[in-house]
N, C-alpha and C. Protein backbone atom coordinates (compact mmCIF):
# COMPACT_ATOMS: atom_id res chain seq x y z
N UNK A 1 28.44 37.21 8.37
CA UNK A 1 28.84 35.85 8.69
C UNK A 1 28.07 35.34 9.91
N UNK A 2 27.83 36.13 10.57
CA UNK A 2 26.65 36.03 12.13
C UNK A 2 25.58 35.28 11.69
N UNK A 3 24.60 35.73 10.60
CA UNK A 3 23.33 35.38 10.25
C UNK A 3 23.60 33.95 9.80
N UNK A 4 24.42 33.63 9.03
CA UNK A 4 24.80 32.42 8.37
C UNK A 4 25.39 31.49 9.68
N UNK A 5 26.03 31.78 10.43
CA UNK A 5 26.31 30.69 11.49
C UNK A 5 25.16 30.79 12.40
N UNK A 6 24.11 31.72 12.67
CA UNK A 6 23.22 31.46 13.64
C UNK A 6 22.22 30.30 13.00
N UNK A 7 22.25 30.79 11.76
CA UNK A 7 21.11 29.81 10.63
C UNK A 7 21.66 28.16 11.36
N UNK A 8 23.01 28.30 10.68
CA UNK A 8 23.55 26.64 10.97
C UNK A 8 23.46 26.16 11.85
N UNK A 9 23.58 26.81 13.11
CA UNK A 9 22.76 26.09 14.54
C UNK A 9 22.22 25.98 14.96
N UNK A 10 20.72 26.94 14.03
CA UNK A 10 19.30 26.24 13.96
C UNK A 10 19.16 24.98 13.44
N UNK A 11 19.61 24.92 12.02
CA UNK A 11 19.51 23.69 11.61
C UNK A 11 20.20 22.56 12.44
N UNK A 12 21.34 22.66 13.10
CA UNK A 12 21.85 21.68 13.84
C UNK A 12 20.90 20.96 14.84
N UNK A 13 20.59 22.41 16.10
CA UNK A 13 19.29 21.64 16.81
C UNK A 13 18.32 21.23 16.38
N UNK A 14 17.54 21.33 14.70
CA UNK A 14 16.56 20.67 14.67
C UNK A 14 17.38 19.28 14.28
N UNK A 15 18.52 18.79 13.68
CA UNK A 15 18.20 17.55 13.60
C UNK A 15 18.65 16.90 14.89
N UNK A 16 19.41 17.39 15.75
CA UNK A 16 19.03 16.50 17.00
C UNK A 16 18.23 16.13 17.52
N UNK A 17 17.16 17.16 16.97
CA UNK A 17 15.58 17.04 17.91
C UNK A 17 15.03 15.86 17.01
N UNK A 18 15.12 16.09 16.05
CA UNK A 18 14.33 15.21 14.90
C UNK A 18 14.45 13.97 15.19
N UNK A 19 13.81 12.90 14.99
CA UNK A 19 14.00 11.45 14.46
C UNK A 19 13.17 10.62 13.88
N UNK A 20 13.68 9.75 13.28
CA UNK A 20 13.15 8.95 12.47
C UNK A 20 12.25 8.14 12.36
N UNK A 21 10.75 8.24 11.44
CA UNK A 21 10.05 7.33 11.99
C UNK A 21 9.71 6.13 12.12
N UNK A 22 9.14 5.76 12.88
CA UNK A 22 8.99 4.23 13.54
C UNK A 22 8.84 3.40 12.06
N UNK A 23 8.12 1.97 12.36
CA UNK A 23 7.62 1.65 11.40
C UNK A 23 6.41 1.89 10.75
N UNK A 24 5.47 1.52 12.14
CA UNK A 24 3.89 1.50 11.56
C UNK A 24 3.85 3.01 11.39
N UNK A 25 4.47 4.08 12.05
CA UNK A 25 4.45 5.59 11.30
C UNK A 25 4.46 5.87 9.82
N UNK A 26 5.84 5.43 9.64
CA UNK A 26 6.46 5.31 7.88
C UNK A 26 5.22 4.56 6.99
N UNK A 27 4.55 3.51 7.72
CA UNK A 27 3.53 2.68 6.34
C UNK A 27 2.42 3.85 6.78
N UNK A 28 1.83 4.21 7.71
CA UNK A 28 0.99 4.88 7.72
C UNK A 28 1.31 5.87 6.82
N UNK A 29 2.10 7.37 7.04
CA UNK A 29 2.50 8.02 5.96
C UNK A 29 2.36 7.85 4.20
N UNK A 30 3.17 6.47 3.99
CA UNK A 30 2.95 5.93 2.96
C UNK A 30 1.93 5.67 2.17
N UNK A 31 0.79 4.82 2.87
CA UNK A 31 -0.43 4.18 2.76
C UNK A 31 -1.62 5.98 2.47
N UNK A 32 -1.14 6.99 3.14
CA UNK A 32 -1.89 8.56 2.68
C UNK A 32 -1.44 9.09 1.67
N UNK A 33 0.11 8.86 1.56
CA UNK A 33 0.65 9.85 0.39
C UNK A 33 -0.13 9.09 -0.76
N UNK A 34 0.28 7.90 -0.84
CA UNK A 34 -0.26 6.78 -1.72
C UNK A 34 -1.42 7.33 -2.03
N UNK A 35 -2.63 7.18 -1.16
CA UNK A 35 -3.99 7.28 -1.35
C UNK A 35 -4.02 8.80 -2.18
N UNK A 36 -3.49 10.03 -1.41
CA UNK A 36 -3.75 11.04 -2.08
C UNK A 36 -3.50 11.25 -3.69
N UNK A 37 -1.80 10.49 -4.01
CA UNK A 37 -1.62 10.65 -5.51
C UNK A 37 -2.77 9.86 -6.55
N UNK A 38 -3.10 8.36 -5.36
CA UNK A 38 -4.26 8.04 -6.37
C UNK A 38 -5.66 8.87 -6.63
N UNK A 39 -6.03 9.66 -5.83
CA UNK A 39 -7.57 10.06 -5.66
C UNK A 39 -6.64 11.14 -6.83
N UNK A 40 -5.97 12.08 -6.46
CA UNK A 40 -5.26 13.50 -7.63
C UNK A 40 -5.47 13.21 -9.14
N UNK A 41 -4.52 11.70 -9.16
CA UNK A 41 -4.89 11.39 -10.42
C UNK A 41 -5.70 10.77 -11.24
N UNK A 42 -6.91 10.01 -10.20
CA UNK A 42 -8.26 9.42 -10.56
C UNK A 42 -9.26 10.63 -10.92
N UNK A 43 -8.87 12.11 -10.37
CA UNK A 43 -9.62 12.82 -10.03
C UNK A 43 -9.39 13.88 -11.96
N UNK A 44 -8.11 13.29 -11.77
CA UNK A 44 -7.49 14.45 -13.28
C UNK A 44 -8.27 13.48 -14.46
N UNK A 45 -7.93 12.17 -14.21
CA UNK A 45 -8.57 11.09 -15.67
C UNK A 45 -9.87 11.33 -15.86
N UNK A 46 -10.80 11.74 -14.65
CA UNK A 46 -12.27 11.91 -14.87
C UNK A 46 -12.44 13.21 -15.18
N UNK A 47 -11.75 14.30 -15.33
CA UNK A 47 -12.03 15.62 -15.96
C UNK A 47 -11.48 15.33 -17.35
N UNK A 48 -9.97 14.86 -17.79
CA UNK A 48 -10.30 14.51 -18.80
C UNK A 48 -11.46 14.06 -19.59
N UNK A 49 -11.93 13.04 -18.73
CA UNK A 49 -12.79 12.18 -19.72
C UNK A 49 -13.85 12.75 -19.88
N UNK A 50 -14.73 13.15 -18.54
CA UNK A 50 -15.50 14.36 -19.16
C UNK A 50 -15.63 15.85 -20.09
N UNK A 51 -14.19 16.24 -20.52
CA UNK A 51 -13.52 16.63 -21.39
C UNK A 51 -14.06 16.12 -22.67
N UNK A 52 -13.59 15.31 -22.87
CA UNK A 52 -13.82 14.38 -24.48
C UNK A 52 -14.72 14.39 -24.52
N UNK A 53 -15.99 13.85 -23.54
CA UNK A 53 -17.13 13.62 -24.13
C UNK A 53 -17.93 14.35 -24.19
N UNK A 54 -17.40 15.48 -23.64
CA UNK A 54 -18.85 16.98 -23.60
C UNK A 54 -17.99 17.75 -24.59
């Protein structure tokens, strides 16, 4: 029961420590995740397609 309550008051102090981000943080974030899923899946359509045609 030790290990399991020491766990929980790790997790406790990290979310005190934690907080939330700003704005221009959050669009920044956004604006990369964004970019990365597009390049991943621009990147998968062109192996397809070179697929088909070779």
């Amino acid at each position: 029961m030790g290990k399991l309550n020491d766990k929980f008051q790790q997790y406790v102090r990290i979310m005190r420590i934690a907080k939330k981000p700003g704005s221009h943080e959050f669009k920044t974030i956004l604006k990369v995740t964004g970019l990365g899923i597009f390049l991943i899946g621009f990147l998968g359509f062109i192996i397809k397609l070179l697929a088909r045609l070779f």
